[in-house]
Protein backbone atom coordinates (compact mmCIF):
# COMPACT_ATOMS: atom_id res chain seq x y z
CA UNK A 1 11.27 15.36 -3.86
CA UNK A 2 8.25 12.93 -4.70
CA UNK A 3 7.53 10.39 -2.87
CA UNK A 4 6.74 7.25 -5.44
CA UNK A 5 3.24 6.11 -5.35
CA UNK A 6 1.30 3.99 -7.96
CA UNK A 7 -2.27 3.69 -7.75
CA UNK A 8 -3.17 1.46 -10.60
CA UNK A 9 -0.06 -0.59 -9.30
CA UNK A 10 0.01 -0.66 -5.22
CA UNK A 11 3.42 -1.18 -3.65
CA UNK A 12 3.56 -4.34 -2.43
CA UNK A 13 5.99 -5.10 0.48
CA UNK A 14 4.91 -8.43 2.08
CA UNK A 15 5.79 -11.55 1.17
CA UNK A 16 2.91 -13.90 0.57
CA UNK A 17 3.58 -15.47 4.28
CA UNK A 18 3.10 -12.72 6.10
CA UNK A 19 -0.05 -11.58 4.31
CA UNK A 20 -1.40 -15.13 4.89
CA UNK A 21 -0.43 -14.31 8.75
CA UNK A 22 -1.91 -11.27 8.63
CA UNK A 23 -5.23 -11.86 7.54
CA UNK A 24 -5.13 -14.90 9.91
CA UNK A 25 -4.27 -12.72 12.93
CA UNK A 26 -6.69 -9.87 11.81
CA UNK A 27 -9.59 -12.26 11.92
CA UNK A 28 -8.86 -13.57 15.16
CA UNK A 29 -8.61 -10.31 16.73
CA UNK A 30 -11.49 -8.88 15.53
CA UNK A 31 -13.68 -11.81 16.15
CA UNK A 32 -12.36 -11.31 19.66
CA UNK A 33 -13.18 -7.95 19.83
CA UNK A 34 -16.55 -8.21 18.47
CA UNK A 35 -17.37 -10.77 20.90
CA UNK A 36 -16.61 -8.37 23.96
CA UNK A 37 -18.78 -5.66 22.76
CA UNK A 38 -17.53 -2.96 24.61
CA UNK A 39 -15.34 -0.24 23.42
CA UNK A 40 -12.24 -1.40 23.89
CA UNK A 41 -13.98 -4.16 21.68
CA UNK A 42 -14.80 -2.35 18.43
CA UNK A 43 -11.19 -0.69 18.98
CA UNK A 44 -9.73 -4.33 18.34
CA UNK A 45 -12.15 -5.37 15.80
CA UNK A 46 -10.82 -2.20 14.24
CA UNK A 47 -7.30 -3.17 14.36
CA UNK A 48 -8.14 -6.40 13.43
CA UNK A 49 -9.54 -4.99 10.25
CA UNK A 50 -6.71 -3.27 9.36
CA UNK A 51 -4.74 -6.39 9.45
CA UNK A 52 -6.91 -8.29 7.34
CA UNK A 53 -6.75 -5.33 4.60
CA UNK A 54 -2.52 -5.49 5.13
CA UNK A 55 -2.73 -9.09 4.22
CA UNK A 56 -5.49 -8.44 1.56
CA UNK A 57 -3.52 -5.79 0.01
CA UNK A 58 -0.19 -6.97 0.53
CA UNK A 59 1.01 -3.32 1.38
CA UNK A 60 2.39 -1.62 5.23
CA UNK A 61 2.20 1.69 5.21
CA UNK A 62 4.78 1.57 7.95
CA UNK A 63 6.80 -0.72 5.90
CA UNK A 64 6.76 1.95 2.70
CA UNK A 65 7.83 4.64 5.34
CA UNK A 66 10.50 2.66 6.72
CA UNK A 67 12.16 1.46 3.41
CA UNK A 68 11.12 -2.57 4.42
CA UNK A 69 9.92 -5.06 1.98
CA UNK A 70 9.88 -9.14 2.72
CA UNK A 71 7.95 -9.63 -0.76
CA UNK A 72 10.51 -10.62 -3.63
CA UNK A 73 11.25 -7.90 -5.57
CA UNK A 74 10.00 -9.34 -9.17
CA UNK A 75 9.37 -6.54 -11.84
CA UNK A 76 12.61 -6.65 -13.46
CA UNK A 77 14.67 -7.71 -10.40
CA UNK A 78 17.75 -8.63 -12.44
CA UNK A 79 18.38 -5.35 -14.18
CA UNK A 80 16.64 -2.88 -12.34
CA UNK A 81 18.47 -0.67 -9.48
CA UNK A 82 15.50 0.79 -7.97
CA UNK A 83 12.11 -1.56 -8.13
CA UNK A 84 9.59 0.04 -9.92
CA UNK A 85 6.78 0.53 -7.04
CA UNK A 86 9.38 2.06 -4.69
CA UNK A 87 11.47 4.90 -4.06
CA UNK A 88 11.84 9.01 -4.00
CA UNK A 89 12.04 10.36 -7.65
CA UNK A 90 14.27 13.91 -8.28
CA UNK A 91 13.79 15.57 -10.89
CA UNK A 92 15.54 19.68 -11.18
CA UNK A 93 16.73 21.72 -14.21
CA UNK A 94 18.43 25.08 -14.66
CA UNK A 95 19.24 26.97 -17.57
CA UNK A 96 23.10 27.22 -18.57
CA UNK A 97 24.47 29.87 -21.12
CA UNK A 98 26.46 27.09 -22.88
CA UNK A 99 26.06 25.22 -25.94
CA UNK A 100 24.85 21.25 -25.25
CA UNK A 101 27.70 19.74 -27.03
CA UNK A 102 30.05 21.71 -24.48
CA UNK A 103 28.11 20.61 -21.19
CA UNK A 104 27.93 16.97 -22.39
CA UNK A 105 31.27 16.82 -22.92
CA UNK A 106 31.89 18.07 -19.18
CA UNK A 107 29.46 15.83 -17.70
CA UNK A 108 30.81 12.74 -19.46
CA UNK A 109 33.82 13.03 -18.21
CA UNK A 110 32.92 11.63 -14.53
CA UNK A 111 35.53 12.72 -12.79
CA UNK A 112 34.62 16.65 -13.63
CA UNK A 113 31.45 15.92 -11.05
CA UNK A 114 33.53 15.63 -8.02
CA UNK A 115 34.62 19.36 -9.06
CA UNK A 116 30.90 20.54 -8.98
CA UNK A 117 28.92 18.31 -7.26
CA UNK A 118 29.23 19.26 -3.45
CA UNK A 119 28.26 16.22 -2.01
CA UNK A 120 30.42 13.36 -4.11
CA UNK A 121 33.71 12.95 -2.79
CA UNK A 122 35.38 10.67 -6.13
CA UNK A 123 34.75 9.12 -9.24
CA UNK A 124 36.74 6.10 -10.50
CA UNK A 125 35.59 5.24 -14.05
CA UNK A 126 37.02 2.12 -15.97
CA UNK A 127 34.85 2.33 -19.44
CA UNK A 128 31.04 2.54 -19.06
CA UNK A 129 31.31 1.37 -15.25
CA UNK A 130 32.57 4.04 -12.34
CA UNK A 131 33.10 3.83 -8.30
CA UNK A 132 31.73 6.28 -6.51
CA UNK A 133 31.64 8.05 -3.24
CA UNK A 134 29.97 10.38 -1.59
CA UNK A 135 29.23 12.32 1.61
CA UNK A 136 25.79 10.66 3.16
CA UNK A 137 23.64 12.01 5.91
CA UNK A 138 25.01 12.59 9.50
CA UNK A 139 28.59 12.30 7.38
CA UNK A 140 28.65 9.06 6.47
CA UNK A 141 30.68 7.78 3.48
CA UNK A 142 28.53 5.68 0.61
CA UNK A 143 30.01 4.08 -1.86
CA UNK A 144 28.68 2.13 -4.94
CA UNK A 145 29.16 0.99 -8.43
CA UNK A 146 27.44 2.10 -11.72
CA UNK A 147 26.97 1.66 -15.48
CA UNK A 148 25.94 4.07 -18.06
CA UNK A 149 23.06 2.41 -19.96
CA UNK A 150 21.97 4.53 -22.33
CA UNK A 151 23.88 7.70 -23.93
CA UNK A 152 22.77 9.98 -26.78
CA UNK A 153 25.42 12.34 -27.81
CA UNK A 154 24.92 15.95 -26.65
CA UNK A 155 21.31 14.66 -25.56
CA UNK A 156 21.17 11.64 -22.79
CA UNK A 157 23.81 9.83 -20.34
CA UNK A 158 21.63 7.42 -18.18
CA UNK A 159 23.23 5.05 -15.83
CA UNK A 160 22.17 2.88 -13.14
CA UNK A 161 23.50 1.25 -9.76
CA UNK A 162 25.04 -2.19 -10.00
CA UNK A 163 23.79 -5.29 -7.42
CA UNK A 164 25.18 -4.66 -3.70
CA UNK A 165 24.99 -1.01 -3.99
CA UNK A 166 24.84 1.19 -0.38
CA UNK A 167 22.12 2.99 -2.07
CA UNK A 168 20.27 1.95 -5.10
CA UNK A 169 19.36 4.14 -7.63
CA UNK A 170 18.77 4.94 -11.76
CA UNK A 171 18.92 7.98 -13.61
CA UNK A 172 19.47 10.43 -16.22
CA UNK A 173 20.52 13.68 -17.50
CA UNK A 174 18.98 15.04 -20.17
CA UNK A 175 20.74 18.38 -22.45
CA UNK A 176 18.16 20.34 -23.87
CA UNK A 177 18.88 23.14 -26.35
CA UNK A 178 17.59 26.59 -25.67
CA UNK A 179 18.88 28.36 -28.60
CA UNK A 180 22.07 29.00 -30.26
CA UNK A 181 24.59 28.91 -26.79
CA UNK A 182 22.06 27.88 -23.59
CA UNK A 183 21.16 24.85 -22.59
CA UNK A 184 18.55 23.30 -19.78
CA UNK A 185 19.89 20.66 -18.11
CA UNK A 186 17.54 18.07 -16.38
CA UNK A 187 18.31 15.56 -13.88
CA UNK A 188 15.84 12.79 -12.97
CA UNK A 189 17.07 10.59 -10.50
CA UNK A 190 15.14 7.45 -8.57
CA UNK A 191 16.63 6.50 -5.51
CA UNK A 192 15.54 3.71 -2.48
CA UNK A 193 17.43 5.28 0.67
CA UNK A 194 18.73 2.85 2.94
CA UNK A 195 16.29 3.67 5.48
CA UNK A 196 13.45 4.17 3.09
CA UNK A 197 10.65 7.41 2.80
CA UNK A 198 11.42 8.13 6.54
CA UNK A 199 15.12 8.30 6.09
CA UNK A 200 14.75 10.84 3.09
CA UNK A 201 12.37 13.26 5.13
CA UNK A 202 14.52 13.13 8.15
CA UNK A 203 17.60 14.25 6.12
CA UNK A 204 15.52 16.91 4.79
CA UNK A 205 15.44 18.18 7.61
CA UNK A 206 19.18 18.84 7.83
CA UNK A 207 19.37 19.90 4.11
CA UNK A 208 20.89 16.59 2.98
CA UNK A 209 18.15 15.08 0.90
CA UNK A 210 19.18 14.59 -2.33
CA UNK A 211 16.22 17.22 -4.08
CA UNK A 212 18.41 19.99 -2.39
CA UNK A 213 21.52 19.03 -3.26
CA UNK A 214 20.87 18.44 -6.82
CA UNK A 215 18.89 21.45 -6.93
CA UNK A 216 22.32 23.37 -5.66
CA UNK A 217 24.46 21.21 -7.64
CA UNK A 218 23.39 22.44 -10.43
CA UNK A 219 23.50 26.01 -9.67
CA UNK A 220 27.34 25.54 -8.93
CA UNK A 221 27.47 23.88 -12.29
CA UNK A 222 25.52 27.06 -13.89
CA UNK A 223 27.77 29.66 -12.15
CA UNK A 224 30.95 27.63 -13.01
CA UNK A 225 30.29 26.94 -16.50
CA UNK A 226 29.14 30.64 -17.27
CA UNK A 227 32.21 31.96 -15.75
CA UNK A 228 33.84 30.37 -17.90
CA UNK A 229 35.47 27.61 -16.12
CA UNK A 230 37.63 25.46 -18.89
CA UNK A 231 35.49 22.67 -20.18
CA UNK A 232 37.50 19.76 -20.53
């Protein structure tokens, strides 16, 4: 699992009202503090600092950990499940004794993943756009609806999350040929979990965060396949 960060891009998270606020407040409270002198002084005039840099920077640290933005989302808003200075990227391969064209065709066929994929409970697909649901942390059900946006045959199936998703996210899996009949598969998924970088390390924890269960996924989908499950 990484953790998204962007240092020539900061993640901004407040809206420009609360940075205006912020700075505000952070003066005042440092001024304050300065003007006692004492200890408990400086440790306000600290505090106050770091308000003035939230507002400057227009970035919470406890906001990022906590999933919590009030600035508008901008970037790309319209078509774009996952903003681009947020989120937990995936990305996990293995190495399947089958020939791409074969594991395309399995993986295409959404409804196969519910077969394979331990943690998704069903796939409705009508055309390019499926309903799906899955098994969530603490075993909660989450349900949302997707689109394939890009698709190379035997090569690429993209898709992303559609507006009013439970959890937004945007990937891809890519079929890479390793000779005449094995094949890496790579998925590289971006996800914002509904409650944020804190929610995804707590479910870590428990072995729900979606790293692992990709990461075993696909090792189902390697033992499977080489056994020689029927490919549909």
């Amino acid at each position: 699992m990484q953790v998204i960060r962007h240092h020539r891009y900061p993640a901004h998270n407040l809206s420009d009202i609360e940075r205006a606020v912020s700075m505000a407040t952070g003066a005042w409270i440092a001024w304050k503090g300065l003007r006692r002198g004492s200890s408990f002084g400086y440790v306000l005039a600290l505090a106050g600092g770091e308000l003035i840099r939230r507002g400057a920077m227009g970035s919470c640290p406890l906001y990022s950990a906590l999933g919590i933005s009030t600035a508008s989302r901008g970037q790309g808003a319209e078509t774009t499940s996952v903003p681009y200075e947020v989120g937990i990227r995936v990305d996990e391969s293995v190495i399947i004794k089958r020939r791409p064209e074969e594991i395309f065709r399995f993986w295409r066929d959404l409804t196969n993943l519910p077969r394979i994929v331990s943690h998704v409970h069903r796939v409705e697909v009508s055309g390019n756009r499926s309903h799906w649901t899955v098994n969530g942390p603490a075993g909660q059900s989450l349900e949302w609806d997707a689109e394939i946006i890009n698709e190379v045959e035997n090569r690429l199936i993209a898709w992303r999350s559609l507006p009013g998703a439970q959890v937004d996210n945007a990937g891809s899996v890519h079929f890479h040929s390793q000779g005449p009949d094995a094949t890496r598969v790579q998925v590289v998924l971006q996800y914002n979990p509904p409650a944020g970088v804190a929610g995804a390390l707590i479910a870590k924890l428990w072995g729900e965060e979606p790293s692992q269960q990709i990461r075993n996924d696909l090792r189902e989908l390697k033992r499977s396949l080489e056994a020689a499950v029927p490919i549909l």
